[in-house]
Protein backbone atom coordinates (compact mmCIF):
# COMPACT_ATOMS: atom_id res chain seq x y z
CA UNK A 1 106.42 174.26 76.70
CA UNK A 2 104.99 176.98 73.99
CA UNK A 3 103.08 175.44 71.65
CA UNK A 4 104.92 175.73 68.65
CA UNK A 5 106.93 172.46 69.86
CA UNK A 6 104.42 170.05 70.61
CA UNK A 7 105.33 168.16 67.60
CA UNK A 8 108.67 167.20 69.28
CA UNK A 9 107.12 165.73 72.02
CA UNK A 10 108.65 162.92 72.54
CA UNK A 11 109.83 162.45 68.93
CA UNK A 12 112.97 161.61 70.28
CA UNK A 13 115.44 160.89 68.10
CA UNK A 14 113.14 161.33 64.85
CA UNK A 15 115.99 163.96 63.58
CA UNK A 16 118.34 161.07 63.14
CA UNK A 17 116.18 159.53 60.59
CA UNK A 18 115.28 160.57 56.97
CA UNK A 19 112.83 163.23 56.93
CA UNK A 20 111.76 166.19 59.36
CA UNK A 21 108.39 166.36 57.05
CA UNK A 22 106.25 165.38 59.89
CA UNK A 23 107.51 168.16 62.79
CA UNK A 24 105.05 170.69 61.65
CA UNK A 25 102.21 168.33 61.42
CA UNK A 26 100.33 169.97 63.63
CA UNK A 27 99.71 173.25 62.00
CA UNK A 28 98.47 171.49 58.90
CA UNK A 29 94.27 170.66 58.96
CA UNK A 30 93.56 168.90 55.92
CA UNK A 31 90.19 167.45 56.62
CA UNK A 32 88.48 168.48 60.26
CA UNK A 33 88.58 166.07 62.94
CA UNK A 34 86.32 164.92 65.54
CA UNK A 35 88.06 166.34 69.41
CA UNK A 36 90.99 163.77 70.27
CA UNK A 37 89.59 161.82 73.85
CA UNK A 38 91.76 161.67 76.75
CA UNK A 39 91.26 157.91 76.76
CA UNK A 40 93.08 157.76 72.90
CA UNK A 41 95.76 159.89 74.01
CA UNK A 42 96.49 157.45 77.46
CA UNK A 43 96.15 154.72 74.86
CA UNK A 44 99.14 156.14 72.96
CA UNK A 45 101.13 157.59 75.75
CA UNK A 46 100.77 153.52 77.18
CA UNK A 47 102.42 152.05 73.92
CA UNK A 48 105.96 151.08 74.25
CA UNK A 49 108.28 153.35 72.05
CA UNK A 50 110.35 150.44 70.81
CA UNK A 51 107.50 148.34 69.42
CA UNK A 52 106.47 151.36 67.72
CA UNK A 53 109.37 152.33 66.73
CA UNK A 54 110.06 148.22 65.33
CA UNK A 55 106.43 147.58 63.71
CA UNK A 56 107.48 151.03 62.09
CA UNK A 57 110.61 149.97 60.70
CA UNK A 58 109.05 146.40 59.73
CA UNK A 59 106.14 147.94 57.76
CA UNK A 60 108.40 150.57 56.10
CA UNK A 61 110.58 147.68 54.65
CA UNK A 62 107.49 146.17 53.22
CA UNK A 63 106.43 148.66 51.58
CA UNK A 64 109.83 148.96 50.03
CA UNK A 65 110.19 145.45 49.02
CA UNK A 66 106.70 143.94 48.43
CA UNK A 67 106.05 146.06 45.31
CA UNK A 68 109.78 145.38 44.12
CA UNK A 69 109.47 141.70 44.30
CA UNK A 70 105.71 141.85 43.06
CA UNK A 71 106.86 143.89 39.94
CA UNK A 72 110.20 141.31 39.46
CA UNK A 73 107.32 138.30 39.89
CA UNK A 74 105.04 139.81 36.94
CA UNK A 75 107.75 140.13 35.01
CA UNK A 76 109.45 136.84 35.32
CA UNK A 77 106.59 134.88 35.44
CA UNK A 78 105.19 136.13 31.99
CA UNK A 79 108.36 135.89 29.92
CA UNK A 80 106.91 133.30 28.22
CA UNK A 81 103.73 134.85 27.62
CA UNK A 82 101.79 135.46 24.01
CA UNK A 83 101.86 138.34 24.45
CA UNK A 84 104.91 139.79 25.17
CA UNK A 85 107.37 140.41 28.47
CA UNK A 86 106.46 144.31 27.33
CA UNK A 87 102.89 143.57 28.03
CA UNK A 88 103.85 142.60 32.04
CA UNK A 89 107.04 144.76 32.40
CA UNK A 90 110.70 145.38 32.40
CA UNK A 91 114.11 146.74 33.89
CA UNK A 92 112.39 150.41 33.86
CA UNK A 93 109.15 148.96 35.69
CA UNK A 94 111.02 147.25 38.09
CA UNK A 95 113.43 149.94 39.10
CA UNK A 96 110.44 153.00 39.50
CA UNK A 97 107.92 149.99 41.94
CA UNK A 98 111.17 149.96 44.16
CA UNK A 99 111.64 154.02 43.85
CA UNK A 100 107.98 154.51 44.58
CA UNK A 101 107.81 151.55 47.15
CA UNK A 102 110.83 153.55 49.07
CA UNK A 103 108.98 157.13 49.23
CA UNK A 104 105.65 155.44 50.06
CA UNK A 105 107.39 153.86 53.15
CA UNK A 106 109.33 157.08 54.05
CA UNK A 107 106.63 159.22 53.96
CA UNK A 108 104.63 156.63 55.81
CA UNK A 109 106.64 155.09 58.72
CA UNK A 110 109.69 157.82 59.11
CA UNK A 111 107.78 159.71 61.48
CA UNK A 112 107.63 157.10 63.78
CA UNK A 113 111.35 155.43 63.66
CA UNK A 114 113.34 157.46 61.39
CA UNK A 115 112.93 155.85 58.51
CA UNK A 116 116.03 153.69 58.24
CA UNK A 117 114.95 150.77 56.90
CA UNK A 118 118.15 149.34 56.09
CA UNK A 119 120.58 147.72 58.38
CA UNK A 120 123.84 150.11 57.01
CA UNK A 121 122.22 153.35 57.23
CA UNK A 122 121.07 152.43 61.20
CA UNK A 123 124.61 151.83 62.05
CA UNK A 124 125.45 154.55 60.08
CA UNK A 125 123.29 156.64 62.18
CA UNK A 126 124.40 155.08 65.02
CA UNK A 127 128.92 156.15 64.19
CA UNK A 128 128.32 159.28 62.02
CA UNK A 129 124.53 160.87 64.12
CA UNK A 130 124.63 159.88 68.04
CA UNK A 131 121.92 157.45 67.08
CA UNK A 132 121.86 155.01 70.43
CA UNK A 133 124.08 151.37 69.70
CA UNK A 134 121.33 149.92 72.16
CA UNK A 135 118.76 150.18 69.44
CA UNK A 136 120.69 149.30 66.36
CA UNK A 137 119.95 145.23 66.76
CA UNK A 138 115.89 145.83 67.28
CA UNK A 139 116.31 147.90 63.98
CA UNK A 140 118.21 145.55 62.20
CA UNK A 141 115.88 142.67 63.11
CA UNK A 142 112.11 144.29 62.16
CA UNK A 143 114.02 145.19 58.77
CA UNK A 144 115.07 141.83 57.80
CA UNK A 145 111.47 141.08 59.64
CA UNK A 146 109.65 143.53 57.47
CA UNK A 147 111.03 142.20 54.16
CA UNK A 148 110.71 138.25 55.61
CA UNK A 149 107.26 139.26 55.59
CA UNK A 150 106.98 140.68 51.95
CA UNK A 151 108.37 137.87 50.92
CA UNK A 152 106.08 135.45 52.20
CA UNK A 153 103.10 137.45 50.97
CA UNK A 154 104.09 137.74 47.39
CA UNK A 155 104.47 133.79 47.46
CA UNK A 156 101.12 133.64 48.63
CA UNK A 157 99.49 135.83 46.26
CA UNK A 158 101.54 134.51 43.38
CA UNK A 159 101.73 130.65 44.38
CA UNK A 160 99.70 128.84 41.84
CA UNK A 161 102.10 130.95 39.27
CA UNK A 162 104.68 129.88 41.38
CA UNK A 163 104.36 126.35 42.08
CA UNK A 164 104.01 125.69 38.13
CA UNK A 165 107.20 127.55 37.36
CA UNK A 166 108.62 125.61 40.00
CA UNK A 167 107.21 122.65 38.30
CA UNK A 168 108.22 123.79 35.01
CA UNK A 169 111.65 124.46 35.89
CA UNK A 170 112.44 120.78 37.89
CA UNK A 171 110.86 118.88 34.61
CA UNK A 172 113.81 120.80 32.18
CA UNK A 173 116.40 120.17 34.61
CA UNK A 174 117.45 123.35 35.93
CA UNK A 175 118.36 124.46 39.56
CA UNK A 176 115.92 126.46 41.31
CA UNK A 177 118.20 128.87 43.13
CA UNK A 178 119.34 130.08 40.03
CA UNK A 179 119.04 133.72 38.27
CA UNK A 180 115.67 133.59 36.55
CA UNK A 181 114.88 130.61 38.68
CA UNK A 182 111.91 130.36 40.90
CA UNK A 183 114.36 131.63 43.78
CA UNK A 184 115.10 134.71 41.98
CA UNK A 185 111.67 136.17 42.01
CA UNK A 186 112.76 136.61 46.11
CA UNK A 187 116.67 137.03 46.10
CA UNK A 188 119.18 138.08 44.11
CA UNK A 189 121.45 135.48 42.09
CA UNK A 190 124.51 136.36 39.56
CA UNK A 191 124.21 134.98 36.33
CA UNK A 192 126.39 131.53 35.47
CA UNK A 193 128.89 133.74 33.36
CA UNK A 194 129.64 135.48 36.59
CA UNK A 195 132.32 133.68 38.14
CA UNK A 196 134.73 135.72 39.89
CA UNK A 197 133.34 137.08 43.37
CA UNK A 198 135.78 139.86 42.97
CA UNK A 199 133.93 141.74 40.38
CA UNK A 200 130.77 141.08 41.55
CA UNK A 201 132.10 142.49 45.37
CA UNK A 202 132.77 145.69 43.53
CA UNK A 203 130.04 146.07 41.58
CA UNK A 204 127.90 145.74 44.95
CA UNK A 205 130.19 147.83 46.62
CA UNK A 206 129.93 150.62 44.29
CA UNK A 207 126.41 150.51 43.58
CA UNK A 208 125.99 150.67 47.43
CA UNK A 209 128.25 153.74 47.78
CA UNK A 210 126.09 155.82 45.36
CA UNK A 211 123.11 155.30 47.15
CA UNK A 212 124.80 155.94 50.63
CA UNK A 213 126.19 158.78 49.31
CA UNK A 214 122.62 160.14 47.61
CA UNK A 215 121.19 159.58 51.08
CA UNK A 216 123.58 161.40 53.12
CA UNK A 217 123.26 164.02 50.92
CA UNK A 218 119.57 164.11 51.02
CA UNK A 219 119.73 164.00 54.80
CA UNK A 220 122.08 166.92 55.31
CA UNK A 221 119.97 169.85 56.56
CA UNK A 222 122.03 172.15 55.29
CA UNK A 223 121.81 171.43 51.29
CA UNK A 224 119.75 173.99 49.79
CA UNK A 225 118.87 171.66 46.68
CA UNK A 226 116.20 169.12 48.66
CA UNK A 227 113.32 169.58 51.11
CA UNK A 228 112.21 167.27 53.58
CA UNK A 229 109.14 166.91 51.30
CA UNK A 230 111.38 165.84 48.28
CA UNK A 231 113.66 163.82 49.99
CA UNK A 232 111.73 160.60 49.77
CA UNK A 233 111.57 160.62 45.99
CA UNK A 234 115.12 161.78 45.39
CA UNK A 235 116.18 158.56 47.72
CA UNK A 236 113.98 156.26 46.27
CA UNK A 237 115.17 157.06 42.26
CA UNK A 238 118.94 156.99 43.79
CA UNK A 239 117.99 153.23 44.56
CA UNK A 240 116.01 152.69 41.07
CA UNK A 241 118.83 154.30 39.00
CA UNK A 242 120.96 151.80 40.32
CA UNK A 243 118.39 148.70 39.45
CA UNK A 244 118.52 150.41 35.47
CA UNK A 245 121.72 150.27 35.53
CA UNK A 246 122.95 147.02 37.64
CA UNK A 247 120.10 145.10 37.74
CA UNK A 248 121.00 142.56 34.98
CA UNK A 249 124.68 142.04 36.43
CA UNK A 250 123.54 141.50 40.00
CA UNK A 251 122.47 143.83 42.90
CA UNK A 252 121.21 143.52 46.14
CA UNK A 253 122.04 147.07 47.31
CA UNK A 254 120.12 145.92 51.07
CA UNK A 255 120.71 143.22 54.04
CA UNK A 256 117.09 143.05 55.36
CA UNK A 257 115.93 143.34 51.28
CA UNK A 258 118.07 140.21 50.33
CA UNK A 259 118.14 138.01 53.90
CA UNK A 260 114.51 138.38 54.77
CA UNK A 261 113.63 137.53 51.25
CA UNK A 262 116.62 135.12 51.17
CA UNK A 263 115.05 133.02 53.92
CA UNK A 264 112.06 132.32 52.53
CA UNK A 265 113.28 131.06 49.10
CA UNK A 266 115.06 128.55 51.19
CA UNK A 267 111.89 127.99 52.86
CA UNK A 268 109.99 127.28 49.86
CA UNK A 269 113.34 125.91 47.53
CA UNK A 270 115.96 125.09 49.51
CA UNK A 271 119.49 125.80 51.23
CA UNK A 272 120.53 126.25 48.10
CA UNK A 273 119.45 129.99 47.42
CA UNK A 274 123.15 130.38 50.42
CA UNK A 275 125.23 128.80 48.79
CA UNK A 276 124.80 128.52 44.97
CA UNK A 277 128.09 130.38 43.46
CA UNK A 278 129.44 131.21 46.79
CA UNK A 279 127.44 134.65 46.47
CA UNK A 280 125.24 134.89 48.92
CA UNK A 281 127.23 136.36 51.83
CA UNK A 282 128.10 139.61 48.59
CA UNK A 283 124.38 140.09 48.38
CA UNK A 284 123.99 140.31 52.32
CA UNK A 285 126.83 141.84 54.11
CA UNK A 286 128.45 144.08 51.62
CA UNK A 287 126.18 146.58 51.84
CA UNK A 288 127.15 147.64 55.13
CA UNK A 289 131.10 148.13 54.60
CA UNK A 290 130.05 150.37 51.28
CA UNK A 291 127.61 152.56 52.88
CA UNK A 292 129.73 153.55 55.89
CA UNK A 293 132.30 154.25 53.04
CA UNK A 294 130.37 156.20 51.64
CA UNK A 295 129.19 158.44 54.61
CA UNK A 296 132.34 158.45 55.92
CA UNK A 297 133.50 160.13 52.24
CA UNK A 298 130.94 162.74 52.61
CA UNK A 299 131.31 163.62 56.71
CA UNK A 300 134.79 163.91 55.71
CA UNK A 301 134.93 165.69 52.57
CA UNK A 302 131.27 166.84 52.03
CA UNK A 303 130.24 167.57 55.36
CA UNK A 304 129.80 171.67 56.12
CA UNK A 305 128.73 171.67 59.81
CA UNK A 306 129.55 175.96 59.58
CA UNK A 307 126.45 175.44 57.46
CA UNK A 308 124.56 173.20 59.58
CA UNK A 309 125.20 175.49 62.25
CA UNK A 310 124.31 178.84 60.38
CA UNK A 311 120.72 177.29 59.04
CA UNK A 312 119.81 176.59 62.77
CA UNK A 313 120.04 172.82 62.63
CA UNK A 314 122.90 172.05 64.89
CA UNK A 315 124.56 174.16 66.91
CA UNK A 316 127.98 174.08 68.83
CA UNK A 317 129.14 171.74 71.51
CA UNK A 318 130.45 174.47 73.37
CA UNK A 319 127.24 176.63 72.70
CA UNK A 320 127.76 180.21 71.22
CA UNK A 321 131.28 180.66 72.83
CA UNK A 322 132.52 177.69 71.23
CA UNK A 323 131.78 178.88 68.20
CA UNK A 324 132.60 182.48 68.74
CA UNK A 325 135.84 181.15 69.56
CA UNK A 326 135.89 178.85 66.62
CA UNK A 327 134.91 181.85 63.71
CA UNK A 328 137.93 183.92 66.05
CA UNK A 329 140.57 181.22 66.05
CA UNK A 330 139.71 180.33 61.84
CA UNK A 331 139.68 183.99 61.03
CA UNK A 332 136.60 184.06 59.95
CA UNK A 333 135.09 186.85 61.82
CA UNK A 334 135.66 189.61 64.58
CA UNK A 335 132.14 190.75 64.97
CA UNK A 336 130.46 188.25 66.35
CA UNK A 337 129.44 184.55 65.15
CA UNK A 338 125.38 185.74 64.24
CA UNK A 339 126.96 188.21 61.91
CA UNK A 340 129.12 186.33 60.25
CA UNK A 341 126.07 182.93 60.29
CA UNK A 342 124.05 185.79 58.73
CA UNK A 343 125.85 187.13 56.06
CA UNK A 344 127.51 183.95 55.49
CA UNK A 345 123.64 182.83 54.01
CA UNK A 346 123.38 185.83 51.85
CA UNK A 347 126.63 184.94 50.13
CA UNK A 348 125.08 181.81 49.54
CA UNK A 349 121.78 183.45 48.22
CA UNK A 350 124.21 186.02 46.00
CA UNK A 351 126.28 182.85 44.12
CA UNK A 352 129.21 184.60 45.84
CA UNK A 353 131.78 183.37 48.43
CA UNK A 354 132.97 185.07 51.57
């Protein structure tokens, strides 16, 4: 194999997930290296793909939620404070330690799996990118793993904090699972004004969409406007423009985000944080109907495979007949489908249309 694709060794299925950054990883030398021994490489060739592939998937969920709960925690926790919720954070805080947590764990762990790290957009991969079924349920459970484990890690860092607002909070009266409650430094809860499910379905549902749809877009190798080195940031301020604007009305906007957390505020406060308002099961499954709507609205009415094609990212079924046929049959072209890929780029270049 020439040497130029020794980074796809074995990668897989690493096109399916949400950043090619690391296929030319070889070619860059940022600080020289000792020689690599033949006893680390046997090492690595020994290690299972799936727990890699799982461990990577766990870790990048932590690194999405940990800082997003940790920032919600400072703020929450020192509302009361002398001086000032200002001093400890806000909205805007909390929306960029969730952006920055979700390019941190892209860059970090999407070589490995894909960099999913949400239960939709795996089984999104798996209907809309031949991702394989077989591995959708090991995904699904190191996310909600990966987040189970933020969650227990911010209550041990912030538990004396904790335990008095806990404290606090039982002496007035008030319930626990509860928005601004102890539980809701974890979890998300809708606020006691927010009685009808209906509203608070779409709100989820929409909020959900726009990321999906930011994602796909960001994913699509043939949209001129990011590079794989961008992507990560562009996905993770889709995700904190939501929290600016949707936070105080209730978002979840992830499964393994809200169950992983979910289960350990009723570890630590009880069954309560499923059933309080009847919104749990919004906060945990909705996510997945809105983000295959939303990839389904942009394979379907976004989607430019032609382009995909042309930019040497995909390529046809039926090879270069099949698509020779296809530019024939669409009237496209009569001189042959390169031509046509080629000039169809320079139109693109030019601002002008074929």
């Amino acid at each position: 194999m020439p040497a130029h694709h020794l980074d796809r060794l074995h990668t897989n299925d690493l096109e399916l997930g949400a950043t090619e950054a690391a296929q030319r990883h070889i070619a860059r030398h940022v600080v020289a290296t000792k020689p690599v021994s033949q006893r680390k490489l046997d090492f690595e060739h020994a290690r299972p793909r799936w727990l890699r592939e799982c461990m990577a998937e766990a870790t990048g969920v932590f690194f999405y939620v940990f800082p997003g709960i940790a920032s919600i925690t400072s703020f929450t926790l020192n509302g009361a404070n002398p001086l000032g919720v200002t001093a400890f954070g806000s909205l805007f805080q909390i929306g960029w330690a969730f952006a920055i947590g979700i390019a941190f764990a892209i860059i970090t762990c999407a070589p490995t799996s894909g960099g999913h790290f949400n239960p939709a957009i795996t089984i999104c991969f798996a209907i809309w990118q031949g991702f394989p079924w077989k591995k959708v349920p090991h995904y699904i459970f190191s996310q909600i793993f990966g987040a189970f484990i933020a969650g227990l890690l911010m209550m041990g860092m912030y538990w004396p904090e904790i335990a008095a607002f806990k404290a606090d909070t039982l002496a007035k009266g008030l319930p626990l699972a509860a928005n601004g409650g102890p539980a809701s430094l974890l979890c998300t809860f809708p606020n006691p004004s927010q009685t009808n499910l209906g509203y608070l379905f779409m709100t989820e549902f929409f909020v959900d969409s726009f990321i999906g749809i930011v994602i796909w877009a960001c994913l699509d190798p043939a949209n001129p406007f990011v590079s794989p080195a961008s992507a990560p940031f562009v996905i993770g301020l889709a995700y904190a423009n939501m929290v600016w604007g949707f936070a105080d009305i209730a978002i979840s906007t992830n499964l393994a985000r809200d169950l992983g957390t979910r289960i350990v505020a009723a570890i630590f406060f009880g069954g309560e944080v499923f059933s309080y308002m009847h919104y749990s099961w919004i906060a945990i499954l909705v996510n997945v109907p809105a983000t295959i709507f939303a990839t389904a609205y942009y394979e379907f009415l976004m989607r430019d495979s032609l382009s995909k094609i042309g930019k040497g990212h995909a390529y046809h079924e039926d090879g270069e007949e099949g698509l020779h046929r296809h530019l024939t049959n669409a009237g496209i072209m009569e001189t042959g489908a390169t031509t046509m890929l080629g000039a169809d780029n320079d139109a693109f270049t030019n601002g002008k249309e074929l």
